[in-house]
Every structure is written in structure tokens, then in C-alpha cells.
Protein backbone atom coordinates (compact mmCIF):
# COMPACT_ATOMS: atom_id res chain seq x y z
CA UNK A 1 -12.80 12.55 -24.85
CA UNK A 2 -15.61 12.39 -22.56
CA UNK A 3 -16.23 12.66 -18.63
CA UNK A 4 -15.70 9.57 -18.34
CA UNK A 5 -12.64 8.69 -20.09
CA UNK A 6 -11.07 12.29 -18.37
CA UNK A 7 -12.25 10.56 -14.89
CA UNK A 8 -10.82 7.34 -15.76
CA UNK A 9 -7.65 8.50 -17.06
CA UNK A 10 -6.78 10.80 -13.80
CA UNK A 11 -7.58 7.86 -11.59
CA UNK A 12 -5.11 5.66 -13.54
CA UNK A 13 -2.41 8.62 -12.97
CA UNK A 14 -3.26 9.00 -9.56
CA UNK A 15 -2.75 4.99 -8.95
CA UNK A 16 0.66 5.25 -10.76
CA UNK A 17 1.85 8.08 -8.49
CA UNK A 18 0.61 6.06 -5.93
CA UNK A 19 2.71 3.30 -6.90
CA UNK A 20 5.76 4.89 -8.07
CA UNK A 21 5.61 7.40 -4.44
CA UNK A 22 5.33 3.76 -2.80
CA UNK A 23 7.98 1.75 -4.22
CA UNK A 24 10.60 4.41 -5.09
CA UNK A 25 10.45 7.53 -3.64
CA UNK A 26 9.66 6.83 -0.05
CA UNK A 27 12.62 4.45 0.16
CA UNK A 28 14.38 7.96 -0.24
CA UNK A 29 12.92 10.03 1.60
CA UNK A 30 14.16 10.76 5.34
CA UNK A 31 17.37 9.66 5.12
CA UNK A 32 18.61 6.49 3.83
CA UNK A 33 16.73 3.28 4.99
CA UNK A 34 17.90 1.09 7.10
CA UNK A 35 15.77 -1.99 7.27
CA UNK A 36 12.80 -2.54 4.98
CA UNK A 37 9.91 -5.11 6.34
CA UNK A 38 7.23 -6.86 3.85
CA UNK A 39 4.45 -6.27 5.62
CA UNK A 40 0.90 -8.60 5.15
CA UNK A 41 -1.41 -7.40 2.66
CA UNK A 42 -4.87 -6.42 3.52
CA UNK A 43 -8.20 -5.04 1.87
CA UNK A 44 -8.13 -8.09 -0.53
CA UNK A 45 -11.59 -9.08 -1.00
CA UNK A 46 -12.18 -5.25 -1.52
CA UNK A 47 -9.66 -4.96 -4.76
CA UNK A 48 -11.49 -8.27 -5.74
CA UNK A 49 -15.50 -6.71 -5.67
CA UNK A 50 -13.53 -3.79 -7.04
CA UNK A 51 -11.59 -5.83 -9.93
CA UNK A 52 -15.14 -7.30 -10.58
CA UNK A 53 -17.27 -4.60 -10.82
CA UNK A 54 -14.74 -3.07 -13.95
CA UNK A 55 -14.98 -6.57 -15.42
CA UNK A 56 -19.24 -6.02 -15.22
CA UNK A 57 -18.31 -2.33 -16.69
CA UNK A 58 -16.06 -3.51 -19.14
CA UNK A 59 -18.30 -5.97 -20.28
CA UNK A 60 -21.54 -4.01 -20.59
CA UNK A 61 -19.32 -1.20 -22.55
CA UNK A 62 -17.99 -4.47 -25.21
CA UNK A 63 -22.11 -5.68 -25.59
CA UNK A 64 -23.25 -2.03 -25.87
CA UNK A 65 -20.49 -1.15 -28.36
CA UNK A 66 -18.67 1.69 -26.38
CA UNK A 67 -15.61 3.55 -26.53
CA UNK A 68 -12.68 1.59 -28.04
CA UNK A 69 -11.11 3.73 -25.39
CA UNK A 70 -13.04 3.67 -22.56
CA UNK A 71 -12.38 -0.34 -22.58
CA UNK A 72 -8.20 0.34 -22.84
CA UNK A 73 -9.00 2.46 -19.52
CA UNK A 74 -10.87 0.02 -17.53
CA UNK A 75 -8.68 -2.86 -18.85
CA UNK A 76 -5.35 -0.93 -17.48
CA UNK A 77 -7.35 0.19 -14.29
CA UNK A 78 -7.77 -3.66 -13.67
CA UNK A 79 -3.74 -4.14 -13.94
CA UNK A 80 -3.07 -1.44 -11.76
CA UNK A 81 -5.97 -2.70 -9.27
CA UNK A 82 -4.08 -6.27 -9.47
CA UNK A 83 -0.55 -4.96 -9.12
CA UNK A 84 -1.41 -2.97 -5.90
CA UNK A 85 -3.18 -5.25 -4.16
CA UNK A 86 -1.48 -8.99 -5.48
CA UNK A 87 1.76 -8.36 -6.66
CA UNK A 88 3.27 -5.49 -4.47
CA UNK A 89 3.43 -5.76 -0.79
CA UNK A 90 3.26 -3.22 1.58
CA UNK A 91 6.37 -2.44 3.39
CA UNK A 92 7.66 -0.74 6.81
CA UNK A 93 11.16 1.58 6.06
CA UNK A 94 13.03 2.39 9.08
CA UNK A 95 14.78 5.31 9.11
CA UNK A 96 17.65 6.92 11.26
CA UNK A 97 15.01 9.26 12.87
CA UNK A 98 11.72 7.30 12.20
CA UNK A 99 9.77 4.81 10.59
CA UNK A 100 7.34 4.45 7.31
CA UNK A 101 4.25 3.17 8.06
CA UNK A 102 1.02 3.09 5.42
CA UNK A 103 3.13 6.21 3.86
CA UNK A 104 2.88 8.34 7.47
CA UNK A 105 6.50 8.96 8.64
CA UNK A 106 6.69 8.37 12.66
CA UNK A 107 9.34 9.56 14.69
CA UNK A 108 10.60 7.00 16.74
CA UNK A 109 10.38 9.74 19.87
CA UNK A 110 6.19 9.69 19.20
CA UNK A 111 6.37 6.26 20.36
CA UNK A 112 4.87 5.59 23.61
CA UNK A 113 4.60 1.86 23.92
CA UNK A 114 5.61 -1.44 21.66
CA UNK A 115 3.79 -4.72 22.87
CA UNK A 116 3.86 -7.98 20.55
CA UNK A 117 0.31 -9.84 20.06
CA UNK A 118 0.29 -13.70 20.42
CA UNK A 119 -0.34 -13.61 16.73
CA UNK A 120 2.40 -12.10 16.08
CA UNK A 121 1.26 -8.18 15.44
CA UNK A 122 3.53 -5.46 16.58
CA UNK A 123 1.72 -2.91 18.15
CA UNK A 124 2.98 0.58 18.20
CA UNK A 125 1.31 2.92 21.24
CA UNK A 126 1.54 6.68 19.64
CA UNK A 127 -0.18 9.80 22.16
CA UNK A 128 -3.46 9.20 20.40
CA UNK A 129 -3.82 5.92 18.66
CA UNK A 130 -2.04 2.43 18.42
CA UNK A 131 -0.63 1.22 15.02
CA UNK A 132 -0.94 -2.91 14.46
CA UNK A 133 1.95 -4.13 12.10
CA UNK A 134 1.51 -7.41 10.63
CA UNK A 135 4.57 -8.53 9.28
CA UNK A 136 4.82 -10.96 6.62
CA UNK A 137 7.66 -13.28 8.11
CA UNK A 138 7.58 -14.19 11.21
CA UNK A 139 11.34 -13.73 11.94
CA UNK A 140 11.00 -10.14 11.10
CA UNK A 141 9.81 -9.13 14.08
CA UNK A 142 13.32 -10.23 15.59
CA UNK A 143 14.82 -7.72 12.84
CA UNK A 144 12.07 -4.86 13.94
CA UNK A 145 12.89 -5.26 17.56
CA UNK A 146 16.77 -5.54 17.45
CA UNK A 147 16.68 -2.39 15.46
CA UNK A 148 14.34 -0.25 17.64
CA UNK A 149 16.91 -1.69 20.72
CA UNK A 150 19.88 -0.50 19.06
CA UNK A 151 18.63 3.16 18.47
């Protein structure tokens, strides 16, 4: 196996932690969940130049008669790349103590200020920065703000 196939296959590990961390093991993490919010996805026209520029790779490495491998690699980094950024959505877990948020757990006593955007983003004032949560559903900023009311 070469450099590349060693660099490839690590990344496709490393996006499979990623995913498996994301869908399984934060959910249990902190205490059991209590309410669990699709959030909107974002970055998509990023995973699309990135889905792309494999396709170019895998491509060139068909035409120049490359690793049999190599191609298997790119080909699975591809449907990774499309089930993280099309298929899976993000999600917000709240917790008894605190909340999941882009895979940081915040303590509800961090939070400084909550305000609600015309457009509908929650935004969450901590000591040094402000989270924006776009939700996916509308109506699930009812669910996010009865819950933070009744803790």
C-alpha cells in the first residue's frame, strides 16, 4: 500500500468515527436526552466542490490506469462525503444539565442570553461568543423554548 492509499484509508476511518460519535454515541453521552432537534444543514456547496474534485481524481486514476484500490477508496470517500452532508442532518440533544451543539456540550448555566431572529434562528449569548441555531422545522423552536422554560 502506498501513501496515498494509507492517507486515504485513515481519512475514511476518521469520517466513520465521525459519523458513528455523531449519530450514536453523543445521544448517550451526558445523561439521557431529552429532546433531539434536526437542525438545517450547512456547508453544502463545499461537500459538492469536494464530491467533485474525487470524481476529477477518480477519473484521472481510471484513464491513467491506477490502483484498483486507490479507486475503491475515493469511490467510498464519495459515499461517506454524500451521507454526511445529504442524508444525515445535524441535530441539537438536550440534556438534563446541557445541550449538544456542533458536538460541544453547553451547560445550560453558560448561557447568558436567548433572542429569536425574524428568520427564525435561535441565538444562544455564551460569555464570549453567540451560537445561531437554525432549526429545520419551524415549530421546533416552540419545543426548544418550552424546554429551556421548564428547566
Amino acid at each position: 500500500m502506498n501513501m496515498n492509499n494509507i492517507v486515504l484509508t485513515v481519512f475514511i476511518l476518521l469520517m466513520l468515527i465521525y459519523a458513528i460519535y455523531e449519530e450514536l454515541i453523543v445521544n448517550l453521552l451526558n445523561g439521557k436526552t431529552k429532546l433531539k432537534i434536526k437542525l438545517r444543514r450547512k456547508n453544502r456547496i463545499d461537500a459538492v466542490i469536494f464530491i467533485i474534485l474525487i470524481a476529477i481524481v477518480i477519473y484521472h486514476n481510471i484513464i491513467q490506469h491506477g490502483s484498483q484500490l486507490k479507486t475503491y477508496l475515493l469511490m467510498i470517500t464519495v459515499i461517506i462525503a454524500v451521507y454526511l452532508t445529504f442524508i444525515r442532518y445535524p441535530k441539537l440533544y438536550f440534556k438534563d444539565k446541557g445541550f449538544y451543539y456542533d458536538n460541544i456540550y453547553i451547560l445550560y448555566e453558560n448561557i447568558k442570553t436567548t433572542n429569536l431572529s425574524k428568520d427564525g434562528i435561535l441565538i444562544v449569548g455564551l460569555a464570549k461568543r453567540k451560537i445561531y441555531i437554525a432549526v429545520k422545522q419551524f415549530d421546533d423552536l416552540d419545543k426548544i423554548y418550552n424546554f429551556i422554560i421548564n428547566k
